[in-house]
N, C-alpha and C. Protein backbone atom coordinates (compact mmCIF):
# COMPACT_ATOMS: atom_id res chain seq x y z
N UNK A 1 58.74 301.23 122.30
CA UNK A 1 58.39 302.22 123.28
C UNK A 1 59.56 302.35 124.25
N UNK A 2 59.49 303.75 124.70
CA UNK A 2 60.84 303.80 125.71
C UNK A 2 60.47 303.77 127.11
N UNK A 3 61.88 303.33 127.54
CA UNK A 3 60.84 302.88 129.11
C UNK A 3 61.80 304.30 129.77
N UNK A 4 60.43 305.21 130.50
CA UNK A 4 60.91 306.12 131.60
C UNK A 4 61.27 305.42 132.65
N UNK A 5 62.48 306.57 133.18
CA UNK A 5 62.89 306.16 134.74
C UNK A 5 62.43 307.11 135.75
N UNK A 6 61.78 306.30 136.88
CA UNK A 6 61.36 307.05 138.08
C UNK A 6 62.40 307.16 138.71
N UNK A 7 63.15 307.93 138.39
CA UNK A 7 64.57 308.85 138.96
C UNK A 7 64.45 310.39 139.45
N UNK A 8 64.72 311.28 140.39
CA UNK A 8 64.95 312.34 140.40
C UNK A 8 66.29 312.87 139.99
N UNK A 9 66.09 314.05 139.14
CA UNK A 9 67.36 314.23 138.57
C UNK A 9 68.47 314.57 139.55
N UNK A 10 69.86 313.98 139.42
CA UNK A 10 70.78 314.36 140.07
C UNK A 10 70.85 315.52 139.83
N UNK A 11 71.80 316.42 141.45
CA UNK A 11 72.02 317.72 141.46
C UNK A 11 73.33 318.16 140.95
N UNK A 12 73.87 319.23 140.52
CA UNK A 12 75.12 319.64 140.69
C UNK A 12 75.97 318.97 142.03
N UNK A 13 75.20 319.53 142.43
CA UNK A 13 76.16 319.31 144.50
C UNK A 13 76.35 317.83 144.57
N UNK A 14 75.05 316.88 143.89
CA UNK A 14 75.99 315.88 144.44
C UNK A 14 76.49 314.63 143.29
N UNK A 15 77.16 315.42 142.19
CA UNK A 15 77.14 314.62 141.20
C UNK A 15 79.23 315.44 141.52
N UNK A 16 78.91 316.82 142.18
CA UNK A 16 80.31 317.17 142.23
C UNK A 16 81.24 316.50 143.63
N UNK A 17 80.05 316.35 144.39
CA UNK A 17 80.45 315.33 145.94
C UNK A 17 81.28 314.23 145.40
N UNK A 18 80.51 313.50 144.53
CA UNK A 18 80.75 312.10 143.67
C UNK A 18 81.78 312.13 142.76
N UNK A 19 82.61 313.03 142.61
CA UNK A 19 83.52 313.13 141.43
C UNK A 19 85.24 313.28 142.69
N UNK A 20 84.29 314.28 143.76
CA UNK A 20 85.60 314.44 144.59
C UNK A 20 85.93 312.86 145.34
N UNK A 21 84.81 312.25 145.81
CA UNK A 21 85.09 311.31 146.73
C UNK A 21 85.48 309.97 145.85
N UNK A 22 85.88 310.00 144.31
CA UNK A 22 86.00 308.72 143.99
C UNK A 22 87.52 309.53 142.98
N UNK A 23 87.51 310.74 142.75
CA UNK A 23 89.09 311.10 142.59
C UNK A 23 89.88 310.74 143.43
N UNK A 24 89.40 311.12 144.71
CA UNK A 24 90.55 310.39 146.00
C UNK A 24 90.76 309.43 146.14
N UNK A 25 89.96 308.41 145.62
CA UNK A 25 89.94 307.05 146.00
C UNK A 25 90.64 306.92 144.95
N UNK A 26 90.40 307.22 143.52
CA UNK A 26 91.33 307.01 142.58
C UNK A 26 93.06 306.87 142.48
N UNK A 27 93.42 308.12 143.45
CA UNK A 27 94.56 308.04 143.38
C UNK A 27 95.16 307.35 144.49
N UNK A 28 93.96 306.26 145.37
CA UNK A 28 95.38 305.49 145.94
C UNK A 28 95.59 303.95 145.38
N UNK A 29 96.46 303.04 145.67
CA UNK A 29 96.92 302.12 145.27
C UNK A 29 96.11 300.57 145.47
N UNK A 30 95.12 300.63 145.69
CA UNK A 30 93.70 299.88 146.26
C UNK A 30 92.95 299.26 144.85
N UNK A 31 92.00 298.03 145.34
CA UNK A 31 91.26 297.62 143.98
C UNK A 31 90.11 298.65 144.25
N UNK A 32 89.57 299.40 145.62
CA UNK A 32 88.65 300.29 145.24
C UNK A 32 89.12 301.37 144.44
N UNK A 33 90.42 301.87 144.48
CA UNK A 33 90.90 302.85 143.98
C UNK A 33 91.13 302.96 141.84
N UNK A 34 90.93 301.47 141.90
CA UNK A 34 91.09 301.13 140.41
C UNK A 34 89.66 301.06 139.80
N UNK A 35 88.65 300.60 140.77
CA UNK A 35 87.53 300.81 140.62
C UNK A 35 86.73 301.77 140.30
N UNK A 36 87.34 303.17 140.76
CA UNK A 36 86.65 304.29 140.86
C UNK A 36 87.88 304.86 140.03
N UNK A 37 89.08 304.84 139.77
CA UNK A 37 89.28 305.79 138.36
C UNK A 37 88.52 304.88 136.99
N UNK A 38 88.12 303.83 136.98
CA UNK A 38 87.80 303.72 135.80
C UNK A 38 86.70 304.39 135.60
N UNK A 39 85.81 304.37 136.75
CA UNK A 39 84.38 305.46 136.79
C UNK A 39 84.79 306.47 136.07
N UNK A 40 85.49 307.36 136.86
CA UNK A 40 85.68 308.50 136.72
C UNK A 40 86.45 308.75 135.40
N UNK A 41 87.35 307.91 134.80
CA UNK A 41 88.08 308.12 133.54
C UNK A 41 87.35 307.60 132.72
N UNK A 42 86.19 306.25 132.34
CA UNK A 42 85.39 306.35 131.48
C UNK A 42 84.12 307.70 131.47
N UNK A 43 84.17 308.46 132.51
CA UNK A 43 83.25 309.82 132.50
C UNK A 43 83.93 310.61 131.54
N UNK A 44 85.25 310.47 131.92
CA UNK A 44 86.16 311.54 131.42
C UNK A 44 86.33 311.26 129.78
N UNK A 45 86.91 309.99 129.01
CA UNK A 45 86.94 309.62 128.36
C UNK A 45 86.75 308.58 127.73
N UNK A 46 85.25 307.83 127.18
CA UNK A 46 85.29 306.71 127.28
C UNK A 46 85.61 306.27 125.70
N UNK A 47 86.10 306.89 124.96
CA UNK A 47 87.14 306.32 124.11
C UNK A 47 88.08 305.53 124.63
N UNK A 48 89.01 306.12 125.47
CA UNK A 48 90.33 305.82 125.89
C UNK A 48 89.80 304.91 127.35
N UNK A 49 88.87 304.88 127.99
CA UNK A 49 89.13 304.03 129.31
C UNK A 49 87.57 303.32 129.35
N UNK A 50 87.08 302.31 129.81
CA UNK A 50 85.88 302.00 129.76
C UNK A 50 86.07 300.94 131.29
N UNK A 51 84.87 301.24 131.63
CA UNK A 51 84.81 300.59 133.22
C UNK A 51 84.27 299.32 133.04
N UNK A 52 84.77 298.48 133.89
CA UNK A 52 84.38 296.60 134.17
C UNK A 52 83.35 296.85 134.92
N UNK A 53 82.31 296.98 134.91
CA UNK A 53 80.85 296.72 135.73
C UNK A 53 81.48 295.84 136.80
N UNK A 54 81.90 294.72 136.37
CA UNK A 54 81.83 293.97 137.66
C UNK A 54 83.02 294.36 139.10
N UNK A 55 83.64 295.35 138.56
CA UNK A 55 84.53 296.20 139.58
C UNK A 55 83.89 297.03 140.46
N UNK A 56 82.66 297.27 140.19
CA UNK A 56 82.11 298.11 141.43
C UNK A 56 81.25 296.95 142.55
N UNK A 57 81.94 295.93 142.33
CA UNK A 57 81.29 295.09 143.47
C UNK A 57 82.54 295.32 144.76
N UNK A 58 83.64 295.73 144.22
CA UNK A 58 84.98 295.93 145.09
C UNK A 58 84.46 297.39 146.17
N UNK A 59 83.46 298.02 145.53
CA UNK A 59 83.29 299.37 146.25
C UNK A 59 82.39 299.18 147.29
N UNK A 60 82.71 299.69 148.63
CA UNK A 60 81.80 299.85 149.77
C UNK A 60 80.38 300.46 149.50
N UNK A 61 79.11 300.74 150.17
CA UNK A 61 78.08 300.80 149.78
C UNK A 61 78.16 302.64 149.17
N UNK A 62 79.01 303.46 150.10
CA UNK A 62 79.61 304.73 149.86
C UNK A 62 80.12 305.20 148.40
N UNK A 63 80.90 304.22 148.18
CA UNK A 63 81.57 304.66 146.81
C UNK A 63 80.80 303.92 145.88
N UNK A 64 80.35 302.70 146.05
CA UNK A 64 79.30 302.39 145.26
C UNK A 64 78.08 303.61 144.71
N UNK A 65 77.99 304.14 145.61
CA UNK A 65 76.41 305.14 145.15
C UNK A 65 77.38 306.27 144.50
N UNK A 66 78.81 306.38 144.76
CA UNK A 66 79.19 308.03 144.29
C UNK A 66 79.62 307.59 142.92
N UNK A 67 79.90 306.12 142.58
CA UNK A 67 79.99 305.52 141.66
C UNK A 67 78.72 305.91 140.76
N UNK A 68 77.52 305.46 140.79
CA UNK A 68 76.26 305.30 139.79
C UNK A 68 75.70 307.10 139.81
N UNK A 69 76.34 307.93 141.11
CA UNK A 69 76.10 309.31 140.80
C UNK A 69 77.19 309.97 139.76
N UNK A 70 78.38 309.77 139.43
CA UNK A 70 78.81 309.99 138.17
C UNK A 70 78.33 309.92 137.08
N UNK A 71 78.07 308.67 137.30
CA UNK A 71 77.51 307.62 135.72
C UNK A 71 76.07 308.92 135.28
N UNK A 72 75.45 309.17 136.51
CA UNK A 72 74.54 309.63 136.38
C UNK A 72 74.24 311.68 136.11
N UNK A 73 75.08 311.86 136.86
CA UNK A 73 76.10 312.81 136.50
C UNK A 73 76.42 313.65 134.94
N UNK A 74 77.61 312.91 134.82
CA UNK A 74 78.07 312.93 133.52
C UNK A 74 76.99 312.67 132.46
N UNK A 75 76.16 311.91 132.56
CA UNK A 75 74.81 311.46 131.42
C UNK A 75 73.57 312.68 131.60
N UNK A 76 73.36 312.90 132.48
CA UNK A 76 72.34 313.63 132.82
C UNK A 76 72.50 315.11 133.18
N UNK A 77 73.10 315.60 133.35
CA UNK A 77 74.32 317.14 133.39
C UNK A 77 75.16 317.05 131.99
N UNK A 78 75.70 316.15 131.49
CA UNK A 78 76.22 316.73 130.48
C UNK A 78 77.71 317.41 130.74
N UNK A 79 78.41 317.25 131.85
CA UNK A 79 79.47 318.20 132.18
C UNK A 79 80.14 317.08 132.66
N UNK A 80 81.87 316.76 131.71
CA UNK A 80 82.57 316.32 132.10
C UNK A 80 83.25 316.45 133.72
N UNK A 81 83.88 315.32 134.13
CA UNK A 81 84.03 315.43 135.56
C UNK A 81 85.05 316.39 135.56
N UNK A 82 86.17 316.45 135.01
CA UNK A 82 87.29 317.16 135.57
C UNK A 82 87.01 318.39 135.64
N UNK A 83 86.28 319.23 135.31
CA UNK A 83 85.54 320.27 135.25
C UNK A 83 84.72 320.82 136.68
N UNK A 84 84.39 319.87 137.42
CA UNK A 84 84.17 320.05 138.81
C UNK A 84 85.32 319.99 139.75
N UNK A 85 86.20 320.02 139.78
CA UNK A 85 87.57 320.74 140.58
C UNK A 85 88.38 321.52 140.03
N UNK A 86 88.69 322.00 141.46
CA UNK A 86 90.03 322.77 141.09
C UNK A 86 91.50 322.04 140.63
N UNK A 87 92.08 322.72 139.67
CA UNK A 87 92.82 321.91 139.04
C UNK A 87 92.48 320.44 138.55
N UNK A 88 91.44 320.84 138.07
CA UNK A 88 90.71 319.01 137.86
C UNK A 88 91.73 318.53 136.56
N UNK A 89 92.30 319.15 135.74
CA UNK A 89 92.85 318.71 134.48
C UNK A 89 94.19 317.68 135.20
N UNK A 90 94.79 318.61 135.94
CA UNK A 90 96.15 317.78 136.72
C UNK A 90 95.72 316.57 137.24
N UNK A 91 94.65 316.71 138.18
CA UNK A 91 93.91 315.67 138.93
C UNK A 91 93.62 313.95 137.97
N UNK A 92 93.10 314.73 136.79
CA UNK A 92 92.81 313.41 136.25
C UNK A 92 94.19 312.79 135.23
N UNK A 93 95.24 313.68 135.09
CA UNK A 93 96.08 313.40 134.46
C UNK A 93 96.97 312.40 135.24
N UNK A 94 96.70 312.21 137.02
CA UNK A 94 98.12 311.80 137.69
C UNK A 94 96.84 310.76 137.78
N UNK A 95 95.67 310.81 138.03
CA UNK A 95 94.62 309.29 137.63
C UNK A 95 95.03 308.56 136.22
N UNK A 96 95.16 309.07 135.39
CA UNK A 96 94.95 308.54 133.94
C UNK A 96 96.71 307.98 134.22
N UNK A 97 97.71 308.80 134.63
CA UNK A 97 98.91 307.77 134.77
C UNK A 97 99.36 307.14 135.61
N UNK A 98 98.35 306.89 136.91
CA UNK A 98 98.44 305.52 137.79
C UNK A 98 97.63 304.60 136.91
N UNK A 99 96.54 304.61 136.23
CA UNK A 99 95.85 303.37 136.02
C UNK A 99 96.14 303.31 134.87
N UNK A 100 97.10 303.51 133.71
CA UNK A 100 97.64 303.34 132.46
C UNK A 100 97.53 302.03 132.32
N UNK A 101 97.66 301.45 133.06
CA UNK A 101 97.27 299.81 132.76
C UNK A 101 96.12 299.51 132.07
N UNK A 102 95.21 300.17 132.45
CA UNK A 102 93.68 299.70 132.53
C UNK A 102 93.25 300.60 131.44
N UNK A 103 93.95 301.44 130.67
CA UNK A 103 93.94 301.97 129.07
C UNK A 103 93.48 301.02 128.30
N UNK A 104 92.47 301.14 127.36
CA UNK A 104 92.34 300.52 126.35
C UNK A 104 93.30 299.78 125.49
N UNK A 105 94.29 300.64 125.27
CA UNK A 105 95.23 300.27 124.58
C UNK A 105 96.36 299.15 125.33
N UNK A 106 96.20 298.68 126.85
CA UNK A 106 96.73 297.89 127.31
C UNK A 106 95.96 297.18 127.98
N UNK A 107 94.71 296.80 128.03
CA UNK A 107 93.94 296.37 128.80
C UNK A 107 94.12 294.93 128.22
N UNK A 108 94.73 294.34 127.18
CA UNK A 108 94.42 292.66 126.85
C UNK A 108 95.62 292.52 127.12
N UNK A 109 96.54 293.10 127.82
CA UNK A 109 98.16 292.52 127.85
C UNK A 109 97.76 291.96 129.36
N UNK A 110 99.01 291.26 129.55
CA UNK A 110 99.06 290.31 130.83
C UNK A 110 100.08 291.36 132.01
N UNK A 111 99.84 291.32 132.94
CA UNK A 111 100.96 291.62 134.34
C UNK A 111 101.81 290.75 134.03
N UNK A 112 103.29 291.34 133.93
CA UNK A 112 104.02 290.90 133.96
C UNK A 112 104.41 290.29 135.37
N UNK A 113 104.27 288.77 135.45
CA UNK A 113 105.30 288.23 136.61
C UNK A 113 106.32 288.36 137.26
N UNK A 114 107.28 288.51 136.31
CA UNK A 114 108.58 289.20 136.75
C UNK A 114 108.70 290.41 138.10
N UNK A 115 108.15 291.08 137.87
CA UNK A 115 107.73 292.29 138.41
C UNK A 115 106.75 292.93 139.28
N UNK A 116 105.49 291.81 139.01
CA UNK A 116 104.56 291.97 139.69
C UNK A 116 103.48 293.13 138.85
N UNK A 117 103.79 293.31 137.26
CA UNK A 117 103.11 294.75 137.45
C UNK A 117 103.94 296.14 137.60
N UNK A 118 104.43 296.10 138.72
CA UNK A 118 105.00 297.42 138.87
C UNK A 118 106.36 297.92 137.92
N UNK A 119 107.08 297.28 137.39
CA UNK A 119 107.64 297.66 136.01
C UNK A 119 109.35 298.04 136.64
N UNK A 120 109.35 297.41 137.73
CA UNK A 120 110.82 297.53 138.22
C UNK A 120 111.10 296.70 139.80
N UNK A 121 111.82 296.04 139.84
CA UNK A 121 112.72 295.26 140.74
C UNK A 121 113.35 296.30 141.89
N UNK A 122 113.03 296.16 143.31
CA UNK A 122 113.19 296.83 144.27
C UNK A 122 113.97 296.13 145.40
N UNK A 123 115.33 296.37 145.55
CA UNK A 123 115.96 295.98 146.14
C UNK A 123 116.88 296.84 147.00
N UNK A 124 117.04 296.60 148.51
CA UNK A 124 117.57 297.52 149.31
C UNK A 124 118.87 296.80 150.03
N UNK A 125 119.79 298.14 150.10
CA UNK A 125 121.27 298.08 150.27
C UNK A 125 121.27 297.71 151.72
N UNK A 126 122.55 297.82 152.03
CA UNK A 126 122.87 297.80 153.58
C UNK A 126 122.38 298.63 154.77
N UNK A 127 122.17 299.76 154.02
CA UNK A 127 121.44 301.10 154.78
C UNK A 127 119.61 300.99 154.69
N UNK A 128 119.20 299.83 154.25
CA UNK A 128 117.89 299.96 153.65
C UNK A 128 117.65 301.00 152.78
N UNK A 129 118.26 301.63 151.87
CA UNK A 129 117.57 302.63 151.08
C UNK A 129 117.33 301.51 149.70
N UNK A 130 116.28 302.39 148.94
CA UNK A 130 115.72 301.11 147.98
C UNK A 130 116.25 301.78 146.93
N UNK A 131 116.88 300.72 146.10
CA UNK A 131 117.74 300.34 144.71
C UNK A 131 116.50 300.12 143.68
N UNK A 132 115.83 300.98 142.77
CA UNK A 132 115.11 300.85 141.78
C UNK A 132 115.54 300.35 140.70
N UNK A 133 115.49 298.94 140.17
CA UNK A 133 115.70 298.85 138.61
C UNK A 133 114.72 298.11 137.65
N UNK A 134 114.46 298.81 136.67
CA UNK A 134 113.97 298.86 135.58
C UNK A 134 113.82 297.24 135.02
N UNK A 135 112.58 296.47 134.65
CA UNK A 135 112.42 295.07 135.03
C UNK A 135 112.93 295.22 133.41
N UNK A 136 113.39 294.22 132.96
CA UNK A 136 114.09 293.77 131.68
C UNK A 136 112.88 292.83 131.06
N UNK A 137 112.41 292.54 131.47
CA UNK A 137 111.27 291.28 131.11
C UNK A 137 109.98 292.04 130.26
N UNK A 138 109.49 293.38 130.74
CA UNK A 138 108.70 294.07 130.54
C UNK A 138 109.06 295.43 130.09
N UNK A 139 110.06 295.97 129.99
CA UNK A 139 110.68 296.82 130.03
C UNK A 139 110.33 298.33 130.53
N UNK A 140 109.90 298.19 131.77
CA UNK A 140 109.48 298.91 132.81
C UNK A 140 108.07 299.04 132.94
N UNK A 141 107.79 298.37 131.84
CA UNK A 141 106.19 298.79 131.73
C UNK A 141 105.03 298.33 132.52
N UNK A 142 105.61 297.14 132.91
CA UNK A 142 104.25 296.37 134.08
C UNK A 142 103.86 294.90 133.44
N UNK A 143 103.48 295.03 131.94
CA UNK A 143 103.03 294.84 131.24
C UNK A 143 103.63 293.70 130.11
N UNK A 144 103.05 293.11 129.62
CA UNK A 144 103.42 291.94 128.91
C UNK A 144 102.76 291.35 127.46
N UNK A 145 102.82 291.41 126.62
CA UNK A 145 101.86 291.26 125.62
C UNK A 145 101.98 289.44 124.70
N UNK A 146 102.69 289.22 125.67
CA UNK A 146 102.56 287.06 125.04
C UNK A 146 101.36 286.36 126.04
């Protein structure tokens, strides 16, 4: 037997609230921000990205709920997220290549030490301007697969 949920169905309005307020969060450099593109990129594609449940304990009670209104969203509407903004395709494309890490296809490799992750060595001249180079260890990638 299937068990019903005493749920009211999410709305448009706020399943599209929930897509804007955890894109933004997506694109900054934060563990909430890694938290909420995986939301939003396992909505988008969960071939290619699938979310750690236990990452939405990183989210405030706010993004937590805009969190389970995606989930709910996307399942119950039927309408991919990027589809609720403007320019949503760009939007999730500069998401999908900040959190490239967290790709399926790299998700069992290690952070590279060397680097920290970030896939290049940052070092500043006499003038403080910063000297970018390309980590040799990882080969820019972040990433480490021993």
């Amino acid at each position: 037997m299937a068990a019903k949920l005493a749920l009211t169905t999410i709305s448009m309005e706020e399943y599209q609230r929930a897509v804007e307020l955890l894109t933004a969060l997506a694109q900054t450099d934060t563990s909430g921000g890694r938290a909420a593109a995986q939301v939003v990129l396992s909505a988008y594609n969960g071939s290619d990205w699938q979310l750690d449940i236990t990452e939405l304990c990183l989210l405030d009670p706010r993004y937590y709920q805009a969190a389970l209104h995606v989930i709910r969203g996307r399942v119950e509407l039927g309408i991919e997220p990027h589809k609720l903004l403007p320019d949503g395709d760009q939007v999730f494309s500069r998401i999908w290549d900040c959190w490239i890490r967290y790709h399926l296809e790299h998700r069992w490799k290690q952070t590279c030490p060397s680097c920290w992750g970030r896939g290049v060595y940052i070092d500043y001249d006499d003038e403080n301007r910063e000297i970018r180079t390309s980590c040799r260890r990882c080969n820019g990638t972040g990433l480490i697969a021993d």
